[in-house]
PDB file of N, CA and C in Angstrom:
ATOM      1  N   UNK A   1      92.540 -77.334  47.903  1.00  0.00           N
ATOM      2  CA  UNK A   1      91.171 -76.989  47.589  1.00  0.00           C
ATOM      3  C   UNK A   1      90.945 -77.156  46.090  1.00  0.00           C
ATOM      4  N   UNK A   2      89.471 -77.243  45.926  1.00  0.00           N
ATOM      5  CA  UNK A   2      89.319 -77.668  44.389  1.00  0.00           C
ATOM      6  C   UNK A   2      88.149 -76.537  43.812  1.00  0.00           C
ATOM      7  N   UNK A   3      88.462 -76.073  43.045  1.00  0.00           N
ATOM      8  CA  UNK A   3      87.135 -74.794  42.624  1.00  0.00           C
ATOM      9  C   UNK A   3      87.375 -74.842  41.284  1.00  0.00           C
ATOM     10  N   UNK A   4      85.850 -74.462  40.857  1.00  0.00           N
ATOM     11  CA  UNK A   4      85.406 -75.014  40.026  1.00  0.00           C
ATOM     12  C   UNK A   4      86.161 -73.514  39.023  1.00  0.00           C
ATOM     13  N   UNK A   5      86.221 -73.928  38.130  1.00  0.00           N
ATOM     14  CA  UNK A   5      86.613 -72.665  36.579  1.00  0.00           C
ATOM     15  C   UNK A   5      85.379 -73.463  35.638  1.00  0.00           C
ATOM     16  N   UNK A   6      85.092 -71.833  35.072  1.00  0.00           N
ATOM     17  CA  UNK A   6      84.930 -71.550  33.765  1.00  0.00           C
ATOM     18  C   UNK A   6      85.306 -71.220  32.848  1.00  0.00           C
ATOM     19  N   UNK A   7      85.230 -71.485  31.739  1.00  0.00           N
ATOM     20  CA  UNK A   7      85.668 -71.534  30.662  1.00  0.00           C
ATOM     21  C   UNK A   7      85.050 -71.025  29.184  1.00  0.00           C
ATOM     22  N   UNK A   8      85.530 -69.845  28.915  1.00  0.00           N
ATOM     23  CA  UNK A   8      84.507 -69.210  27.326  1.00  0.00           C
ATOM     24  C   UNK A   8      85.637 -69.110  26.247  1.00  0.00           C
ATOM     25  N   UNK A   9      85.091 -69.560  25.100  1.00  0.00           N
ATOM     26  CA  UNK A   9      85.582 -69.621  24.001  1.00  0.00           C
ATOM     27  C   UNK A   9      85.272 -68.059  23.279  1.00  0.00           C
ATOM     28  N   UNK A  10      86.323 -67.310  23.072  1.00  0.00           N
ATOM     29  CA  UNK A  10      85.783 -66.299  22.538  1.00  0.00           C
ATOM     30  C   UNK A  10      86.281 -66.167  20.887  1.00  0.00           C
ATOM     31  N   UNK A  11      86.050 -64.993  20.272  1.00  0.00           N
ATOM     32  CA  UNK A  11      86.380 -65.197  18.943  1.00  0.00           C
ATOM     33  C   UNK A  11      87.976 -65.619  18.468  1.00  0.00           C
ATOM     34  N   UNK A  12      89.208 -64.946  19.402  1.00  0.00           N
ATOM     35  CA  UNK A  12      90.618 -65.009  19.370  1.00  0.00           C
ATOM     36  C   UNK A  12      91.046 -66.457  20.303  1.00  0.00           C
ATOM     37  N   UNK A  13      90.276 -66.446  21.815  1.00  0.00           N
ATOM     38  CA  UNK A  13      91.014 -66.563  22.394  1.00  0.00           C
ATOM     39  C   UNK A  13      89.983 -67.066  23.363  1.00  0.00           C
ATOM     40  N   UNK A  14      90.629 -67.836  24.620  1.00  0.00           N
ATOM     41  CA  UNK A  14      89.896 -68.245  25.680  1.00  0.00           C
ATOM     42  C   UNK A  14      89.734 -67.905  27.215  1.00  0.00           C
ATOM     43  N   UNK A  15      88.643 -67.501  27.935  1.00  0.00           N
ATOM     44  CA  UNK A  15      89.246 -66.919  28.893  1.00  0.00           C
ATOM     45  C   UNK A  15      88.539 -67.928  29.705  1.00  0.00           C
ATOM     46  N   UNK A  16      88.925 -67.645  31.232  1.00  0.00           N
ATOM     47  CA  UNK A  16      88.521 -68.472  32.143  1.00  0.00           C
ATOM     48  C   UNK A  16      88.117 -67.591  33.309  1.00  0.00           C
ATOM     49  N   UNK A  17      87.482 -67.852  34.380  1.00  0.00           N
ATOM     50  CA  UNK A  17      87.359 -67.818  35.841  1.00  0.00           C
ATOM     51  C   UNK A  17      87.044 -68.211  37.023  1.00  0.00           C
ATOM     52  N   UNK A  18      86.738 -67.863  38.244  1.00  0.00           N
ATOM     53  CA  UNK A  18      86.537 -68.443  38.996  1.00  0.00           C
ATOM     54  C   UNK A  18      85.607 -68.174  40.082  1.00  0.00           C
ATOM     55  N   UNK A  19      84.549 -68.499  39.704  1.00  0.00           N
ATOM     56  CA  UNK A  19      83.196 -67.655  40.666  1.00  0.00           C
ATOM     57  C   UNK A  19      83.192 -67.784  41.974  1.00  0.00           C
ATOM     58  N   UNK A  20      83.886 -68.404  42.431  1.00  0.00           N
ATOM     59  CA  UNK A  20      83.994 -68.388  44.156  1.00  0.00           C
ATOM     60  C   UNK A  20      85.649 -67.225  44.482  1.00  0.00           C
ATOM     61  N   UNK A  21      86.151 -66.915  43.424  1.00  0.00           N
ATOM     62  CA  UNK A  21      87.534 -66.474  43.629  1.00  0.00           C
ATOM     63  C   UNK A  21      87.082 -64.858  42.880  1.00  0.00           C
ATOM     64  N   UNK A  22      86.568 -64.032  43.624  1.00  0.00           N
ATOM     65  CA  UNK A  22      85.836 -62.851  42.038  1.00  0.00           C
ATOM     66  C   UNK A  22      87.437 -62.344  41.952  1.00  0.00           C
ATOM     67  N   UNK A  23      87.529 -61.677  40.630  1.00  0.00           N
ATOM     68  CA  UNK A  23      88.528 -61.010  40.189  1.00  0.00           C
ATOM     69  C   UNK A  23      89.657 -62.375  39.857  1.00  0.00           C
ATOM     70  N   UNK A  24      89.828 -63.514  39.937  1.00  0.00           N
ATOM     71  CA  UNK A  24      90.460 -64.359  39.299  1.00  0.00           C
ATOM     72  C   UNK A  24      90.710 -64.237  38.009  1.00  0.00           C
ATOM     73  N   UNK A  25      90.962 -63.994  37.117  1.00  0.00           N
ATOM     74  CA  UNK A  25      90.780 -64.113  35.763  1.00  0.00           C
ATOM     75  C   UNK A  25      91.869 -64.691  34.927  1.00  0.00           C
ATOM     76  N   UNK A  26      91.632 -65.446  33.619  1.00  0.00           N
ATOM     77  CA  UNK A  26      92.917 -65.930  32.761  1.00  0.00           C
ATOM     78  C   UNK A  26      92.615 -65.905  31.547  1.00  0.00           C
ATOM     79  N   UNK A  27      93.353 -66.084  30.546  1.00  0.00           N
ATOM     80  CA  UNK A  27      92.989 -65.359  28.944  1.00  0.00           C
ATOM     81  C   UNK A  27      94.246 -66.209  28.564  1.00  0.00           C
ATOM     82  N   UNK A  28      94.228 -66.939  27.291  1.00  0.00           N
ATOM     83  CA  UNK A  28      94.954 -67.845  26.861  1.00  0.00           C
ATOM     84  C   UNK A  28      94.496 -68.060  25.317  1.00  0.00           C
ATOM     85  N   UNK A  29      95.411 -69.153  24.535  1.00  0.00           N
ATOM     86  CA  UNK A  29      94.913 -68.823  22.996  1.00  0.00           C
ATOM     87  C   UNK A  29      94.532 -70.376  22.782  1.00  0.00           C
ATOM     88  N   UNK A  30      94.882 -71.590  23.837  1.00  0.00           N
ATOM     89  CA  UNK A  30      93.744 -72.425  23.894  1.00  0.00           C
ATOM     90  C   UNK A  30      93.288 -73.447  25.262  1.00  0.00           C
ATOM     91  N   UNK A  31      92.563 -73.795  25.311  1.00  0.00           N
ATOM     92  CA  UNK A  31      91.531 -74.640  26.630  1.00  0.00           C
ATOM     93  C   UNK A  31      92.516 -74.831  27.383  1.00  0.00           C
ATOM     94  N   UNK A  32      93.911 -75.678  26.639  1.00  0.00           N
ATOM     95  CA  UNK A  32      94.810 -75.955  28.119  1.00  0.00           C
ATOM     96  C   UNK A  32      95.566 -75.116  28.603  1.00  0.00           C
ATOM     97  N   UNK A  33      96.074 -73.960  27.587  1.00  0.00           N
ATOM     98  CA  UNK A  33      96.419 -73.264  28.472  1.00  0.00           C
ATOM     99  C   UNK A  33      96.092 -72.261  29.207  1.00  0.00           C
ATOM    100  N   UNK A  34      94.529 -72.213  28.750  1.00  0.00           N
ATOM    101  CA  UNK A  34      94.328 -71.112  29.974  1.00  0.00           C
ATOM    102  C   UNK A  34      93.509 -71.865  31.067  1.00  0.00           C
ATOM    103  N   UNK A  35      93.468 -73.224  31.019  1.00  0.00           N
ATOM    104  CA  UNK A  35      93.770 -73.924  32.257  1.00  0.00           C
ATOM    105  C   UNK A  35      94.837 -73.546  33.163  1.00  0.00           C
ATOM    106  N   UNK A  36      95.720 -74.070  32.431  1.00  0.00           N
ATOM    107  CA  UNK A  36      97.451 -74.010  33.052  1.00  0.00           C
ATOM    108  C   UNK A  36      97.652 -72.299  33.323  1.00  0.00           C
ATOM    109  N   UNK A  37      96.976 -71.361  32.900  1.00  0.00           N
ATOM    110  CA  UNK A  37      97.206 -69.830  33.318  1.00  0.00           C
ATOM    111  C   UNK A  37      96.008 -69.235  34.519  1.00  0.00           C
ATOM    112  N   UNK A  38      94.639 -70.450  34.574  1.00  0.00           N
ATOM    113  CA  UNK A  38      93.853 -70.260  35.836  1.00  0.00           C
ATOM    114  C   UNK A  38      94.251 -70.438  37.035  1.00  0.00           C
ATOM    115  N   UNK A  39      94.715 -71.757  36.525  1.00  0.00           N
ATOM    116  CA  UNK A  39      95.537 -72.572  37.765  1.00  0.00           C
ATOM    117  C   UNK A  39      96.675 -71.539  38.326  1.00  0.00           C
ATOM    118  N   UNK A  40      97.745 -71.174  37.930  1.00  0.00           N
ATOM    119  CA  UNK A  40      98.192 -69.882  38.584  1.00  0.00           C
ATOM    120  C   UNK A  40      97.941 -68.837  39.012  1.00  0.00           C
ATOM    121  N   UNK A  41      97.145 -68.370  37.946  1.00  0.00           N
ATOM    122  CA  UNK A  41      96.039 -66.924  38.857  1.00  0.00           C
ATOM    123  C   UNK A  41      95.781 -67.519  40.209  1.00  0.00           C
ATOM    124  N   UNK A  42      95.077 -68.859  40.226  1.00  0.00           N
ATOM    125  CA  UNK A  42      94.516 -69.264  41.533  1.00  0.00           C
ATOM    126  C   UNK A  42      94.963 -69.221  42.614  1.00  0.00           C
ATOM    127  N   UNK A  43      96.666 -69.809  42.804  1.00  0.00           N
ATOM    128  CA  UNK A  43      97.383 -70.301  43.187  1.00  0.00           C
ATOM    129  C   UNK A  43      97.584 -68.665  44.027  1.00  0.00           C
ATOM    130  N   UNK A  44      97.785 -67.603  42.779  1.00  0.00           N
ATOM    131  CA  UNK A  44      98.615 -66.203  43.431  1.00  0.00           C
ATOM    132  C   UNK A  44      97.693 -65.522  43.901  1.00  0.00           C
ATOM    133  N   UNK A  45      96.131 -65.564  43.416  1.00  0.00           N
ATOM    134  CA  UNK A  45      95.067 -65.146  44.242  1.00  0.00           C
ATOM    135  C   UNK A  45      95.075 -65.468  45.907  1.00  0.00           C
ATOM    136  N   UNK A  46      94.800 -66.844  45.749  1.00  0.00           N
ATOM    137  CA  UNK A  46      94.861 -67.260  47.697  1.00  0.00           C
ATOM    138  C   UNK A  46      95.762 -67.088  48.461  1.00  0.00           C
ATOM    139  N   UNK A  47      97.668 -66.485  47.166  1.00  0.00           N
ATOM    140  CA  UNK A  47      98.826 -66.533  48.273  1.00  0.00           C
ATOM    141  C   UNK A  47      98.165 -64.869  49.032  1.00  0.00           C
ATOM    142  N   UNK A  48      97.743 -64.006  48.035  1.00  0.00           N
ATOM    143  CA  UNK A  48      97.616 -63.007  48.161  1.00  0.00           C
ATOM    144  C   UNK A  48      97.005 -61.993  49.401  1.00  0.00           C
ATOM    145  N   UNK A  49      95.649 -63.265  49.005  1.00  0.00           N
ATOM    146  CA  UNK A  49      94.777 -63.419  50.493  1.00  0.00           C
ATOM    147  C   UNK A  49      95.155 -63.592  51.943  1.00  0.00           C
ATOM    148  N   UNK A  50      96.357 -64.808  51.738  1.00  0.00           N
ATOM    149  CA  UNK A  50      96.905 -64.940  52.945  1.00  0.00           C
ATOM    150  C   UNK A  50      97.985 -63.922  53.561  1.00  0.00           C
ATOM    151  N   UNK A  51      97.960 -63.690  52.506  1.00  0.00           N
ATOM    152  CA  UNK A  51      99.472 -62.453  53.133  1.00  0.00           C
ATOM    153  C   UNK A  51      98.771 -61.544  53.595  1.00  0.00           C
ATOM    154  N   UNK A  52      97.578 -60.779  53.022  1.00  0.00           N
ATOM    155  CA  UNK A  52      96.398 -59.611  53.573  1.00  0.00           C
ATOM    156  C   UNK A  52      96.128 -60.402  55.046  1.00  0.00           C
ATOM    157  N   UNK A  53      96.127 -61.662  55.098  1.00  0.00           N
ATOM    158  CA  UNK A  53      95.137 -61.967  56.638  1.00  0.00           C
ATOM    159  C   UNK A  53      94.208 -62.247  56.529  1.00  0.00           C
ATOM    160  N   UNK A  54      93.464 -61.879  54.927  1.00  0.00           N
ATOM    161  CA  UNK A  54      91.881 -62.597  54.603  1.00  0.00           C
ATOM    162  C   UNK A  54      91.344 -63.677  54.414  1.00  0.00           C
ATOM    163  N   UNK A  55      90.425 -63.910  54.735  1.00  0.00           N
ATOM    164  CA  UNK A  55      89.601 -65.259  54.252  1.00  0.00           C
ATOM    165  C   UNK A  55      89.661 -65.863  52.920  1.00  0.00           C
ATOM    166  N   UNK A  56      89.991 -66.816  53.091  1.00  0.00           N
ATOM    167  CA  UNK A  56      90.217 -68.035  51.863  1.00  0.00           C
ATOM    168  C   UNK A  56      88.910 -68.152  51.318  1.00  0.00           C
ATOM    169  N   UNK A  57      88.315 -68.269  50.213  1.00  0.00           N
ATOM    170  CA  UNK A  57      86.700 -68.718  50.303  1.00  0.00           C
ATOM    171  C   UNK A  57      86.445 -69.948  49.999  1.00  0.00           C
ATOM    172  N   UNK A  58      85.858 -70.661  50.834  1.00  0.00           N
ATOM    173  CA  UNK A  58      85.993 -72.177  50.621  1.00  0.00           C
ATOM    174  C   UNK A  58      84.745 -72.231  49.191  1.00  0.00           C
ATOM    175  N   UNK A  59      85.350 -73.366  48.350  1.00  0.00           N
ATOM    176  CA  UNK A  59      84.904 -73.692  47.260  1.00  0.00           C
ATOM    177  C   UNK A  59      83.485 -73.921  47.422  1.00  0.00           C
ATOM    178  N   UNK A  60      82.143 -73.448  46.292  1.00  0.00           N
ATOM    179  CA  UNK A  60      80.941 -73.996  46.554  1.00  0.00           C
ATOM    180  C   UNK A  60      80.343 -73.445  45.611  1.00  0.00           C
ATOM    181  N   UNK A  61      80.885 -73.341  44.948  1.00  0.00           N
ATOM    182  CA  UNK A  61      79.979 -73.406  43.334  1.00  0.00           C
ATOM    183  C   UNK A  61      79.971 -74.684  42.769  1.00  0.00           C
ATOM    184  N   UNK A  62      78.894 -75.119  41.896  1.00  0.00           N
ATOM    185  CA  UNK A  62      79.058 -76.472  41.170  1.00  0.00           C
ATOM    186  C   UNK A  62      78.617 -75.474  39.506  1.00  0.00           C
ATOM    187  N   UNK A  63      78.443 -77.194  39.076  1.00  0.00           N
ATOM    188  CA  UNK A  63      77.776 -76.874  37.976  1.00  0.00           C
ATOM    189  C   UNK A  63      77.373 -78.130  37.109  1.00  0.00           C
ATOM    190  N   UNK A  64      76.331 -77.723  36.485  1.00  0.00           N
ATOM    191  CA  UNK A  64      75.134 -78.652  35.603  1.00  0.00           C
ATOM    192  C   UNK A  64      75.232 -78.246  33.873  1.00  0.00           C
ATOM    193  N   UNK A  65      74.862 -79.334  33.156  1.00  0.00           N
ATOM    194  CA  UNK A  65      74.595 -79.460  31.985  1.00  0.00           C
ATOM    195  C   UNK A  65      72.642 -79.809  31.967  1.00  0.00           C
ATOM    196  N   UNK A  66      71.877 -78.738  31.486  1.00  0.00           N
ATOM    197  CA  UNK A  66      70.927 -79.051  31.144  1.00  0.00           C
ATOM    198  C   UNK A  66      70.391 -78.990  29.742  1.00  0.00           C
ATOM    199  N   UNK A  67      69.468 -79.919  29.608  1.00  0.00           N
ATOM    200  CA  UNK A  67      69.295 -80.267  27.902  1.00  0.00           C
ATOM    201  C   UNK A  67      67.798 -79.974  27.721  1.00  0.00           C
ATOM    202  N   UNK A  68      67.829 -79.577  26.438  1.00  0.00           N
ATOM    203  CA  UNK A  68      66.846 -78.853  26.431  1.00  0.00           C
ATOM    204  C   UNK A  68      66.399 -79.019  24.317  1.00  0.00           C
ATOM    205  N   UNK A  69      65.352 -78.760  23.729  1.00  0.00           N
ATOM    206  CA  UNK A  69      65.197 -79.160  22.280  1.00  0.00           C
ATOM    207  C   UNK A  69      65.455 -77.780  22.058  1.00  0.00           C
ATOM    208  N   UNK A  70      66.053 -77.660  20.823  1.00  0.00           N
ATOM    209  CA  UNK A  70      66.167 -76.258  20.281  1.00  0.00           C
ATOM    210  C   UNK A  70      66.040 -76.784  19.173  1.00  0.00           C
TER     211      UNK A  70
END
């Protein structure tokens, strides 16, 4: 499965998540690695799910760049 992450630049550090996955979360000190630390949350999120017996949530968030004059 493929789901989408976000990604915020904060003043230290970067965090990420995953709006179809709530409670996913990752915090890293830059873009790739808190890629590489989503991507595992992810991974231990859905094992987690499956071991409970719960529903997987199939991916269905997107996302857009809109432009705008400021």
């Amino acid at each position: 499965m493929r789901y989408m992450v976000v990604i915020e630049e904060g003043p230290t550090s970067f965090g990420a998540y995953v709006p179809d996955l709530p409670g996913c979360i990752a915090v890293g000190e830059s873009p790739e690695e808190v890629l590489q630390l989503i991507q595992e949350a992810i991974e231990f999120h859905v094992e987690g799910l499956k071991e409970e017996g719960q529903h997987i949530p199939v991916p269905h968030s997107s996302s857009s760049f809109v432009e705008v004059q400021a």
